[in-house]
N, C-alpha and C. Protein backbone atom coordinates (compact mmCIF):
# COMPACT_ATOMS: atom_id res chain seq x y z
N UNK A 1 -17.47 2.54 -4.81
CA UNK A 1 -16.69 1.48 -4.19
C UNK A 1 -15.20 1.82 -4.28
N UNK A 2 -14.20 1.74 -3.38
CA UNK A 2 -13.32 2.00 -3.11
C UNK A 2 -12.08 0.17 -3.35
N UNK A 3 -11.15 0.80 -3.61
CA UNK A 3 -10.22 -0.51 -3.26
C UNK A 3 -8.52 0.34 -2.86
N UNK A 4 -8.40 -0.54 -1.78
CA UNK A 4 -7.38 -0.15 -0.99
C UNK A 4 -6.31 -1.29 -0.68
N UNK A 5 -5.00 -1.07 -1.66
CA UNK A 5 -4.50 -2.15 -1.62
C UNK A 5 -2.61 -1.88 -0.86
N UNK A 6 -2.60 -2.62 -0.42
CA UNK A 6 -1.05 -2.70 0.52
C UNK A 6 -0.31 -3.80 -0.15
N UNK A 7 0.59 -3.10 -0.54
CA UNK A 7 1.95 -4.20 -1.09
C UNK A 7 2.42 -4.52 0.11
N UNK A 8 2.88 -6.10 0.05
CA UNK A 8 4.36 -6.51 0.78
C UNK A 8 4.03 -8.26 0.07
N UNK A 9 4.55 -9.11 1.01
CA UNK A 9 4.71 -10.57 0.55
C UNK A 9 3.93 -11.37 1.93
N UNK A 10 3.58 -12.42 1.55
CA UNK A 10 2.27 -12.77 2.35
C UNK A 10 3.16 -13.58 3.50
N UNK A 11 4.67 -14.41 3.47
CA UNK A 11 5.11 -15.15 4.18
C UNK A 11 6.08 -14.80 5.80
N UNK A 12 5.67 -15.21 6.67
CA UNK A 12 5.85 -14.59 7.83
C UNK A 12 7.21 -13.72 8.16
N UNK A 13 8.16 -14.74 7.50
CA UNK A 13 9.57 -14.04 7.23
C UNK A 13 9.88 -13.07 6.74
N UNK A 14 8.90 -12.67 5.91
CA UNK A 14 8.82 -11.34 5.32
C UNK A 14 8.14 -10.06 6.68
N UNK A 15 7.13 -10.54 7.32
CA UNK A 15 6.45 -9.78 8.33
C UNK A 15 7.44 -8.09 8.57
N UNK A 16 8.21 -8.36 8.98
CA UNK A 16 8.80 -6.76 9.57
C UNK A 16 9.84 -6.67 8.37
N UNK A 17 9.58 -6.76 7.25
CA UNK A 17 10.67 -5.89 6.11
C UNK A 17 10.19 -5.09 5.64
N UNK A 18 11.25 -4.33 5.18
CA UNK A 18 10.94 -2.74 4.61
C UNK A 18 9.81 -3.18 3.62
N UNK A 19 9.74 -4.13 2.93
CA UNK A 19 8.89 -4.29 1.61
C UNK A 19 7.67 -4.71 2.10
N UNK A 20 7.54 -4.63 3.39
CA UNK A 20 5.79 -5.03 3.74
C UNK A 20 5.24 -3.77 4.08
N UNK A 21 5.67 -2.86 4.24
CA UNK A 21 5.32 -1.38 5.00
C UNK A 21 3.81 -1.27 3.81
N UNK A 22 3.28 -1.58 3.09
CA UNK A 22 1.87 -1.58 2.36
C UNK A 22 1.32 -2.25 3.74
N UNK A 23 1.60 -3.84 3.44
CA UNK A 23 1.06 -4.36 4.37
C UNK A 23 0.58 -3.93 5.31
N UNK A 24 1.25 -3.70 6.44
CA UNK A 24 1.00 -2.97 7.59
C UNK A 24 0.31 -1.97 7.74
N UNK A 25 0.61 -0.92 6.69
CA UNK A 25 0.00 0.48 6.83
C UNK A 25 -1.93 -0.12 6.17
N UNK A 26 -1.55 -0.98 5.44
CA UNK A 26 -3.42 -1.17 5.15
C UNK A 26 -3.96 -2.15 6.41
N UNK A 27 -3.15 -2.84 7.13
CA UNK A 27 -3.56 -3.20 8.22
C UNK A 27 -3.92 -2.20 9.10
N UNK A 28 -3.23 -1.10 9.52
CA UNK A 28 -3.72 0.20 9.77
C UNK A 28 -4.94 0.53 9.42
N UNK A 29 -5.16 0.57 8.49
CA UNK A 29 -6.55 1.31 7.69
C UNK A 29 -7.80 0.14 7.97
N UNK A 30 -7.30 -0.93 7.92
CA UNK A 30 -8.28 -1.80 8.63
C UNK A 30 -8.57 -1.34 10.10
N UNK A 31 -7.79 -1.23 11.11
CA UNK A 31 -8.23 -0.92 12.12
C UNK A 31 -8.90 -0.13 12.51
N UNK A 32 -8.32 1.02 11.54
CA UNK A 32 -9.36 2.54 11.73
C UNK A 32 -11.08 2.16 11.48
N UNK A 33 -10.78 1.32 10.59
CA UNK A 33 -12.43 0.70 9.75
C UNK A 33 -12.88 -0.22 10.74
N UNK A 34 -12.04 -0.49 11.47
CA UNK A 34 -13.01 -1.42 12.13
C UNK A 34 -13.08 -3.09 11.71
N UNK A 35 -12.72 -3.62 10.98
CA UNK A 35 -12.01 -4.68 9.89
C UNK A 35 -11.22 -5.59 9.72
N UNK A 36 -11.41 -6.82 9.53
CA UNK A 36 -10.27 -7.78 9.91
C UNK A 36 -10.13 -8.55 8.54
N UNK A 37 -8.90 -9.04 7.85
CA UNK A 37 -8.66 -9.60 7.02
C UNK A 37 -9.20 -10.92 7.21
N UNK A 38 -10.64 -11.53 6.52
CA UNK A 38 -10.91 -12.78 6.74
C UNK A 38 -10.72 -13.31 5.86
N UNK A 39 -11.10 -13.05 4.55
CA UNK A 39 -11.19 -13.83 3.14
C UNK A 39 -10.42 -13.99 2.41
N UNK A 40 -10.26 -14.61 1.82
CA UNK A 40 -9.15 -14.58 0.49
C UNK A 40 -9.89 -14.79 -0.85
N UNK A 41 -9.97 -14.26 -1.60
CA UNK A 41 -10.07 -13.65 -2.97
C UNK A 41 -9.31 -13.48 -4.01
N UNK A 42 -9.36 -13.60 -5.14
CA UNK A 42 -8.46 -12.79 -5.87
C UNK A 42 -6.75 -12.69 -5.78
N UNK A 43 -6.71 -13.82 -5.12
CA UNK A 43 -5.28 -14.49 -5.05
C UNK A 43 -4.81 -12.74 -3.76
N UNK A 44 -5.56 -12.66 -3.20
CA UNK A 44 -5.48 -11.75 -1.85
C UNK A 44 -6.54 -12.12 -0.60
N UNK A 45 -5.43 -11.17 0.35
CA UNK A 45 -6.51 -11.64 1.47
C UNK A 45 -7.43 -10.31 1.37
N UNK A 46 -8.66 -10.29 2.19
CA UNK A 46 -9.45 -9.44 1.92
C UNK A 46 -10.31 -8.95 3.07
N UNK A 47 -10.57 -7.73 3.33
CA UNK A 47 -11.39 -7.05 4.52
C UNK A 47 -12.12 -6.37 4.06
N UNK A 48 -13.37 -6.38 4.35
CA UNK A 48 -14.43 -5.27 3.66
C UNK A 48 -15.06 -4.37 4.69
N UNK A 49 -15.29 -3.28 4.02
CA UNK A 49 -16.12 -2.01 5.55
C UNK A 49 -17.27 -1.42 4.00
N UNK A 50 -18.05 -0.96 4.97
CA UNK A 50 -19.07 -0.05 4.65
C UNK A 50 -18.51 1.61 4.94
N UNK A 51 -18.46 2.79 4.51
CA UNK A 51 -18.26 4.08 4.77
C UNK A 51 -19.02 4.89 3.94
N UNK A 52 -19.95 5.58 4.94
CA UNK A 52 -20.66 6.37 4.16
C UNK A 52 -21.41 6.06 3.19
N UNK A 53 -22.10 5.05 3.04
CA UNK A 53 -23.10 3.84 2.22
C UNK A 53 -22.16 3.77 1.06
N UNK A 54 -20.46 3.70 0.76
CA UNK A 54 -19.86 3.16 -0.43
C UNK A 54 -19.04 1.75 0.80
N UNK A 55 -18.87 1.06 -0.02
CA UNK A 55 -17.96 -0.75 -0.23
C UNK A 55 -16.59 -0.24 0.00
N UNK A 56 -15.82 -0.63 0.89
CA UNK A 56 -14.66 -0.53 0.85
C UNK A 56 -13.76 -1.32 0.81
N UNK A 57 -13.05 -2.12 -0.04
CA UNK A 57 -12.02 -3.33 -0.06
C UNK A 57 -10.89 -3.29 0.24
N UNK A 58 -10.32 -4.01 1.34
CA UNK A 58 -8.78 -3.52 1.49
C UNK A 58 -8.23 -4.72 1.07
N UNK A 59 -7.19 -5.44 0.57
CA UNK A 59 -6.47 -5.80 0.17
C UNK A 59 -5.10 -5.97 0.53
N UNK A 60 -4.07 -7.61 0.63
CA UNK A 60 -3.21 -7.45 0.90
C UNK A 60 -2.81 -8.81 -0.05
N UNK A 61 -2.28 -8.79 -1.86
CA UNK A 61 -1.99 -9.18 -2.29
C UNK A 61 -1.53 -10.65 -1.95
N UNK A 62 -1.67 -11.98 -2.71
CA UNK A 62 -0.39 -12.88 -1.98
C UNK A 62 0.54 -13.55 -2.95
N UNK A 63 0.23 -12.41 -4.09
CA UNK A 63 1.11 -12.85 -5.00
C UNK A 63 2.33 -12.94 -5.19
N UNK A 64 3.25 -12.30 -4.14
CA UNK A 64 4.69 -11.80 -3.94
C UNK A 64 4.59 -10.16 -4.63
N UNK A 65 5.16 -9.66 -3.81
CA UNK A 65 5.56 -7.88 -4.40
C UNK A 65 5.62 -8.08 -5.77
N UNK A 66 6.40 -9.05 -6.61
CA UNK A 66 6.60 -8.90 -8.03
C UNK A 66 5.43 -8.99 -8.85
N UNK A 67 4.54 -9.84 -8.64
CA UNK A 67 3.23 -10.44 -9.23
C UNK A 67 2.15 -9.25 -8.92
N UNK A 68 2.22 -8.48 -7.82
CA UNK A 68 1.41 -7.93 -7.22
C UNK A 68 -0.08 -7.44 -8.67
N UNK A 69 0.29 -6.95 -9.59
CA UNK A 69 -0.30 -6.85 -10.57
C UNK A 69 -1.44 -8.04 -10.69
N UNK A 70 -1.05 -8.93 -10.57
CA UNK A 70 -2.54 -10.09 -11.06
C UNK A 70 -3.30 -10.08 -10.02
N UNK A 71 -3.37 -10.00 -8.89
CA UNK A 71 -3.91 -9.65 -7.79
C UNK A 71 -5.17 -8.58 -8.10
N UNK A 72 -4.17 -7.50 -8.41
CA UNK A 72 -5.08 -5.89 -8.46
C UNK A 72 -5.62 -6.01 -9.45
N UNK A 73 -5.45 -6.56 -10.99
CA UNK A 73 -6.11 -6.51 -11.94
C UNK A 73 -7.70 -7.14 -11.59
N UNK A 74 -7.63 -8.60 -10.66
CA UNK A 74 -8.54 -9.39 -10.47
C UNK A 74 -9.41 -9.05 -9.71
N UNK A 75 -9.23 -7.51 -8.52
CA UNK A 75 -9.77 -7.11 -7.55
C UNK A 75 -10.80 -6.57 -8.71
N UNK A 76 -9.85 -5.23 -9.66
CA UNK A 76 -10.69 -4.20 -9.77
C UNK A 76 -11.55 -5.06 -10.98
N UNK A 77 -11.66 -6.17 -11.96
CA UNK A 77 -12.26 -6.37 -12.18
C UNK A 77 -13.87 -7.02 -11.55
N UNK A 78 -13.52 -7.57 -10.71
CA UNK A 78 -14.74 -8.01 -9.56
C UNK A 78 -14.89 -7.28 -9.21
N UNK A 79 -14.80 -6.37 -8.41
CA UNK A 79 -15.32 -5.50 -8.04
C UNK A 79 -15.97 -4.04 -8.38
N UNK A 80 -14.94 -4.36 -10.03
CA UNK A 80 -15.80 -2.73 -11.33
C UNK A 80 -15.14 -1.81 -10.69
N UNK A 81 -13.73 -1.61 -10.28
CA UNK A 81 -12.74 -0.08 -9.43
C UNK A 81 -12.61 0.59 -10.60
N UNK A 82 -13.31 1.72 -10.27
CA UNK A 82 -12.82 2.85 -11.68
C UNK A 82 -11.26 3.35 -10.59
N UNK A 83 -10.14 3.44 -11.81
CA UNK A 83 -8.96 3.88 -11.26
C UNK A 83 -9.16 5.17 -10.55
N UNK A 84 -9.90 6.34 -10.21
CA UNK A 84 -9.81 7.00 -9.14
C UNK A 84 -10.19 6.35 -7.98
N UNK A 85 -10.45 5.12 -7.85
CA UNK A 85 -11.57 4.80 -6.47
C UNK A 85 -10.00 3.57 -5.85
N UNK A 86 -9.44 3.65 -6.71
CA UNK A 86 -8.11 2.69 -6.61
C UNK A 86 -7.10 3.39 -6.01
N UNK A 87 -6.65 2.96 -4.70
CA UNK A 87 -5.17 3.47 -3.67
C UNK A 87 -4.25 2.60 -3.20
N UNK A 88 -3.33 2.71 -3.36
CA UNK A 88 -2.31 1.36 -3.57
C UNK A 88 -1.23 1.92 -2.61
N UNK A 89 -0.96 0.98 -1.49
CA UNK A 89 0.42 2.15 -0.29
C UNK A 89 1.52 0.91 -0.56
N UNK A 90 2.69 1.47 -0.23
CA UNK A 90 3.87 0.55 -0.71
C UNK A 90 5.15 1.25 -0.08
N UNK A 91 6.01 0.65 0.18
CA UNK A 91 7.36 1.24 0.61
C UNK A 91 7.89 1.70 -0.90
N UNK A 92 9.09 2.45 -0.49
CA UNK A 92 9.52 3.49 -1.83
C UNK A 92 10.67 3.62 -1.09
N UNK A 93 12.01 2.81 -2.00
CA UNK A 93 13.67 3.30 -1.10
C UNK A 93 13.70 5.04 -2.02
N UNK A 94 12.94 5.37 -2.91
CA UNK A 94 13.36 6.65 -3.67
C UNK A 94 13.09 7.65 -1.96
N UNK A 95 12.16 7.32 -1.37
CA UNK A 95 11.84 8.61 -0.22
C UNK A 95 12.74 8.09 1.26
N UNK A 96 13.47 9.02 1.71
CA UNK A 96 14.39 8.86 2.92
C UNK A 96 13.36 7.87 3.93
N UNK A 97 14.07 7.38 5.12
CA UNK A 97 13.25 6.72 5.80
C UNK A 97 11.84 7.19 6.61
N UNK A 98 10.80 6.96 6.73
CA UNK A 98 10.11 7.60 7.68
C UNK A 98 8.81 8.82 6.75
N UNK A 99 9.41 9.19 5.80
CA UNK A 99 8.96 9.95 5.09
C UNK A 99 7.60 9.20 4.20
N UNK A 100 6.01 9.95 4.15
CA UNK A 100 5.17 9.39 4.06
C UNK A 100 5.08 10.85 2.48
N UNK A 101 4.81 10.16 1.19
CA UNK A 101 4.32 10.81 0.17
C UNK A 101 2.75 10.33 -0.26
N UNK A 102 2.01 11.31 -0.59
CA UNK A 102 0.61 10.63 -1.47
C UNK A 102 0.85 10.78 -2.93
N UNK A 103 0.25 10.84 -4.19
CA UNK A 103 0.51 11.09 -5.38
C UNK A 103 -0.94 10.50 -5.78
N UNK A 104 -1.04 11.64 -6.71
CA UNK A 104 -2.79 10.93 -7.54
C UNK A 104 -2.46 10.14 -8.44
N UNK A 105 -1.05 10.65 -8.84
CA UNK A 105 -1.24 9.28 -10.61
C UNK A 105 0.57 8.97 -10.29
N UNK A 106 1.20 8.47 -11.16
CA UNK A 106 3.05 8.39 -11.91
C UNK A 106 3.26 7.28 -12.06
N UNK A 107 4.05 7.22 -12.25
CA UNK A 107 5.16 6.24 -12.59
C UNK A 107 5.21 4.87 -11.53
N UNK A 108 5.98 3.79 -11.83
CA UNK A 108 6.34 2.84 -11.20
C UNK A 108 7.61 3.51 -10.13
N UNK A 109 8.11 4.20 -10.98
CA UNK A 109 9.71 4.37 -10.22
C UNK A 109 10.45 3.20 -9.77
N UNK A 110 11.46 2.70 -9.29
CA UNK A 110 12.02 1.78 -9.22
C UNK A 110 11.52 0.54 -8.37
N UNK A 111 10.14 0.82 -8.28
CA UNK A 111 9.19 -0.32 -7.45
C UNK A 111 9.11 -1.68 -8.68
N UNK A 112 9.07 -2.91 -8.44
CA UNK A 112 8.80 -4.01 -9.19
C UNK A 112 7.45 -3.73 -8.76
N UNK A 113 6.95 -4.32 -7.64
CA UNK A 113 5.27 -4.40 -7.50
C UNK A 113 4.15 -3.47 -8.06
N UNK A 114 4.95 -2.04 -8.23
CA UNK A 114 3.79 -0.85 -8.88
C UNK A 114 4.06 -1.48 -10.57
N UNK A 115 5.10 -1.34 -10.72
CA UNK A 115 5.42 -2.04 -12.13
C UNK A 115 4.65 -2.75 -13.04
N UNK A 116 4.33 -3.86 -11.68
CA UNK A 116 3.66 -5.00 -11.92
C UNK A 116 2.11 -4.36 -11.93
N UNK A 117 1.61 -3.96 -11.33
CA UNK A 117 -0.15 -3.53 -11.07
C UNK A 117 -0.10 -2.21 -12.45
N UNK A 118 1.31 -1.93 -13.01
CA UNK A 118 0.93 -0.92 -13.92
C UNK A 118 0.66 -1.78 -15.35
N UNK A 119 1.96 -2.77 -15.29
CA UNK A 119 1.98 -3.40 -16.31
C UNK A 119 0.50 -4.19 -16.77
N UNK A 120 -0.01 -5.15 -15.44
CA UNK A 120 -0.93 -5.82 -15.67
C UNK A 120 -2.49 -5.27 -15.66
N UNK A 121 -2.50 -3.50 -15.13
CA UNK A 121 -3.80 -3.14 -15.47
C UNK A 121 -3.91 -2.11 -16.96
N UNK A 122 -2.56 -1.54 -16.93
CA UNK A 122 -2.39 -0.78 -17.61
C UNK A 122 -2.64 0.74 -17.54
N UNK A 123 -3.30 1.12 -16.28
CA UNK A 123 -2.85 2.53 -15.75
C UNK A 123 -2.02 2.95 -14.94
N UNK A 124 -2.03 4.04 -14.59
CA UNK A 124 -1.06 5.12 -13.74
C UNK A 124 -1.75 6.20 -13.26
N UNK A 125 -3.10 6.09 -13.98
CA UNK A 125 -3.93 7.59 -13.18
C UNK A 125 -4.59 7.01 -12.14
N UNK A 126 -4.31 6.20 -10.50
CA UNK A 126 -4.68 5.79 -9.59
C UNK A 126 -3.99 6.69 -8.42
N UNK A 127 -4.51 6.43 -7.44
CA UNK A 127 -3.33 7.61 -6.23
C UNK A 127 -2.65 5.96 -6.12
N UNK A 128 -1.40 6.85 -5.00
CA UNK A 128 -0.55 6.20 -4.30
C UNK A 128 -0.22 6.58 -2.87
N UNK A 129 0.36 5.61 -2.09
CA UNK A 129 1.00 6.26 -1.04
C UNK A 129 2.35 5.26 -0.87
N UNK A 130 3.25 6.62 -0.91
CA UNK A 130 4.55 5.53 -0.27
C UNK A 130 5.13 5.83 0.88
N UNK A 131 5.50 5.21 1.56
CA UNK A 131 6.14 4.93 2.50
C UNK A 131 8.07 5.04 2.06
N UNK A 132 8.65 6.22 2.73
CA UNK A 132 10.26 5.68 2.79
C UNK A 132 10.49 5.17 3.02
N UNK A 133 11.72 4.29 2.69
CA UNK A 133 12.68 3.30 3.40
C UNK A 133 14.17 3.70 3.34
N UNK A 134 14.45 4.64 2.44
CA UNK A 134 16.19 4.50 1.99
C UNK A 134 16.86 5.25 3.27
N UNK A 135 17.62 4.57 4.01
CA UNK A 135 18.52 4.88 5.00
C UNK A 135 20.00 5.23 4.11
N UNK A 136 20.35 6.39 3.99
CA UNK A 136 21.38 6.99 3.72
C UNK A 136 22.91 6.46 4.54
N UNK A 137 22.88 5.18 5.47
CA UNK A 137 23.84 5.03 6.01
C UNK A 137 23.94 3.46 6.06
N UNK A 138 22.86 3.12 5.36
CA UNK A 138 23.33 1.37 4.86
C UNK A 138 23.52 1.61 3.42
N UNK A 139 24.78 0.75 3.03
CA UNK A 139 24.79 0.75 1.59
C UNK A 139 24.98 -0.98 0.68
N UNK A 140 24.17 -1.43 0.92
CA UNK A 140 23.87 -2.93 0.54
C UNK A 140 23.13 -2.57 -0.87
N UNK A 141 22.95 -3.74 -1.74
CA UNK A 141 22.22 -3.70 -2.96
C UNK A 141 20.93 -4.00 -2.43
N UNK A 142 19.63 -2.82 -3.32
CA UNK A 142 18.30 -2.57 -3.30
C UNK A 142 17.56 -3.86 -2.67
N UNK A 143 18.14 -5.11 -3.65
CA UNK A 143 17.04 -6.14 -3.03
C UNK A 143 17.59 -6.72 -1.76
N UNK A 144 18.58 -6.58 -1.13
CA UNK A 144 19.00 -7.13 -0.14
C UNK A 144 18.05 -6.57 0.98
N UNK A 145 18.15 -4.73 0.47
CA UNK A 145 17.93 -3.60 1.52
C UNK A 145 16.47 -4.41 1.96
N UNK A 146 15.05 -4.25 0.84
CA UNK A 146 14.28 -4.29 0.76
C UNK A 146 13.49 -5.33 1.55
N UNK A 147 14.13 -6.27 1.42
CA UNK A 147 13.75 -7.49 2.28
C UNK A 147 14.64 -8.18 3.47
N UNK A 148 14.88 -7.06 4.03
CA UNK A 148 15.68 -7.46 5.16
C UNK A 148 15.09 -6.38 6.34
N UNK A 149 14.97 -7.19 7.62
CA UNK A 149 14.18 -6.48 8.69
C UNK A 149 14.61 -5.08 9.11
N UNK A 150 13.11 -4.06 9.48
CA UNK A 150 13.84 -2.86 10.02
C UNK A 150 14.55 -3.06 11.48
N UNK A 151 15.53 -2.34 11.58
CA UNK A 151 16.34 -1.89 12.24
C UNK A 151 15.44 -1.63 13.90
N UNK A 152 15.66 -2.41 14.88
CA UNK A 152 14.89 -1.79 16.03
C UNK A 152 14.47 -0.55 16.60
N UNK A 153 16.04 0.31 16.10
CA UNK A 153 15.75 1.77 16.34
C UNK A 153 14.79 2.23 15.88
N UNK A 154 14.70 1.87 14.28
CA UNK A 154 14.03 2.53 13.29
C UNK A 154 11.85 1.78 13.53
N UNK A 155 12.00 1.70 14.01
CA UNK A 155 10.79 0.72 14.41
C UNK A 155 9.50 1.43 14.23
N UNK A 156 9.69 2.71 15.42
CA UNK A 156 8.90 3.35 16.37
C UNK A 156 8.53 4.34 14.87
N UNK A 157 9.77 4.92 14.11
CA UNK A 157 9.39 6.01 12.77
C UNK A 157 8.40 5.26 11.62
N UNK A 158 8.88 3.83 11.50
CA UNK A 158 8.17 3.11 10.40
C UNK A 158 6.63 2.52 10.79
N UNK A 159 6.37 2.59 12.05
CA UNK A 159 5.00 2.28 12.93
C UNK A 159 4.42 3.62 12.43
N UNK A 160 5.30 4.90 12.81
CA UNK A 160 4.34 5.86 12.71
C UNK A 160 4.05 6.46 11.06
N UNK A 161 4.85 6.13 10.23
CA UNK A 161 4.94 6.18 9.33
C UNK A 161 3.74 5.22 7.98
N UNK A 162 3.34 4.47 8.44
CA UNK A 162 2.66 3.30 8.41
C UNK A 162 1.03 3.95 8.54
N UNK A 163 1.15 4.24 10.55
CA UNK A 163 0.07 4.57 10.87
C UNK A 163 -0.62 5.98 9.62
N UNK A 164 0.22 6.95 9.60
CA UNK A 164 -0.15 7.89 8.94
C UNK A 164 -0.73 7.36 7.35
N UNK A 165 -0.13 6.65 6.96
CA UNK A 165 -0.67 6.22 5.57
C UNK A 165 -1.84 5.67 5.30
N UNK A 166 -2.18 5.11 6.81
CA UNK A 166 -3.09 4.23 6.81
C UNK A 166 -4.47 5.19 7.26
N UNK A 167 -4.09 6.12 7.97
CA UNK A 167 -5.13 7.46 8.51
C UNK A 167 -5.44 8.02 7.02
N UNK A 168 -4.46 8.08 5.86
CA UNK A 168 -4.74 8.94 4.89
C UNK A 168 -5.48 7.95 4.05
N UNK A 169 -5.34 6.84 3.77
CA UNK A 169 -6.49 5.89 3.42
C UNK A 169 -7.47 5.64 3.88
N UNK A 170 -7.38 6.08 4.98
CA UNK A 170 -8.94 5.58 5.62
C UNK A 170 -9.66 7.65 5.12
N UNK A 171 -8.93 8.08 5.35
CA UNK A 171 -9.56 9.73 4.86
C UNK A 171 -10.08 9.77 3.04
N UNK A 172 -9.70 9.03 2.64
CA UNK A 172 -9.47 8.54 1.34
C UNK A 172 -10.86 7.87 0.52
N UNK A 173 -11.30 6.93 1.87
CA UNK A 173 -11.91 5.69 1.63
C UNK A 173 -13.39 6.42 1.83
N UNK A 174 -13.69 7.88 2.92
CA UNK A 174 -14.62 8.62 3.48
C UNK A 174 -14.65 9.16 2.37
N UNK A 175 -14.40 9.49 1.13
CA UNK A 175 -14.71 10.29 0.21
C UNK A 175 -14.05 11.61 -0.37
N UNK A 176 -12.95 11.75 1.14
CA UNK A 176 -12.09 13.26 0.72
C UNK A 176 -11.22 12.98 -0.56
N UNK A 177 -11.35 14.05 -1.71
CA UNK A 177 -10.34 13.58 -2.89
C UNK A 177 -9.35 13.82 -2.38
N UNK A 178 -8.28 12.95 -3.33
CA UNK A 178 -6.96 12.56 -3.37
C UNK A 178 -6.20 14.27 -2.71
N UNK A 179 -6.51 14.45 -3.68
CA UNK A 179 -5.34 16.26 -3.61
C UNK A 179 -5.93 16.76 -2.09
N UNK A 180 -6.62 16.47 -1.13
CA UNK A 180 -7.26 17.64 -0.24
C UNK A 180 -6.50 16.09 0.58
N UNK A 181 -6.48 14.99 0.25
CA UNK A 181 -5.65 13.92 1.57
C UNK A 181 -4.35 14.90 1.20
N UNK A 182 -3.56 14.36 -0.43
CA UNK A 182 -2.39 15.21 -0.20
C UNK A 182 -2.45 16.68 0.77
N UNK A 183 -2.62 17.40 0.49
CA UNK A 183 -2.67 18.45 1.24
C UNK A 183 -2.59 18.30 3.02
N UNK A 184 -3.50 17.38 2.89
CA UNK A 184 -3.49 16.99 4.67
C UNK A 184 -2.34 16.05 5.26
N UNK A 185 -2.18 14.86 4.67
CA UNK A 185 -1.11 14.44 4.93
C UNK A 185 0.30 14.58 4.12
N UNK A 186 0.40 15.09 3.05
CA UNK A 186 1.83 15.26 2.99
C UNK A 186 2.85 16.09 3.43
């Protein structure tokens, strides 16, 4: 069984900010699956697929980015996620805009929401995927950046940027390990 979870914040105003790019990109991965967020669970909303006779849960927290942790703790306990079967996508101002990283295990890095799912499960050996955001030519403070809408220009890179994360989760969810997605998509 797989769990596939997308950071952002559940309230519409939030919809197109840098800090929903989880969101979106696991909305992505829903589509590829075939999948529509019906349920709510686990203080998340929730879409389930079948792949390859394993359970696949996608996830889109509604705890706020900060909380995001009680969310994921509550998934992987219902559902029994051994932390390799656990993929978590999220925007990251550490990676330039547009720029899509995977990672099998690390750190929070200056994310509150990984923070939070590290603090409240207590690992770090899970993959990741982040999504860039840091535009080298706005210089506002982090939380302003974070939750304030992308840029129209920038639209079309963070769609595709998104999409790709969401292709590497759904490659993810089929059974290919982590390091052979890295390899493919990074």
């Amino acid at each position: 069984m797989y769990l596939i979870v997308g950071l952002g914040n559940p309230e519409k105003q939030y919809e197109k900010t840098f800090h929903n790019m989880g969101y979106i990109a696991v909305g992505d991965t829903a589509e590829l699956l075939g999948v529509k967020f019906k349920k709510k669970e686990c203080e998340s909303l929730v879409a389930e697929a079948h792949i390859n006779g394993e359970k696949v849960v996608l996830a889109r927290p509604l705890t706020y980015m900060n909380n995001s942790g009680r969310a994921v703790k509550q998934l992987m306990a219902k559902y029994t996620i051994a932390p390799e079967k656990l993929l978590v996508i999220y925007d990251d101002y550490d990676l330039p805009k547009g720029k899509v990283r995977i990672r099998a295990s690390g750190s929070a890095g200056t994310h509150n929401g990984m923070r939070s799912i590290i603090g409240e499960t207590g690992l770090t050996n899970f993959a990741r995927i982040r999504i860039g955001i840091r535009d080298e030519e706005v210089n506002i403070p982090i939380i302003n950046y974070v939750l304030s809408e992308v840029r129209k220009d920038d639209y079309e890179l963070f769609a595709k940027a998104c999409k790709k994360a969401g292709e590497a989760s759904a490659e993810f969810t089929k059974g290919l390990d982590i390091e052979k997605v890295m390899g493919k998509f990074n």
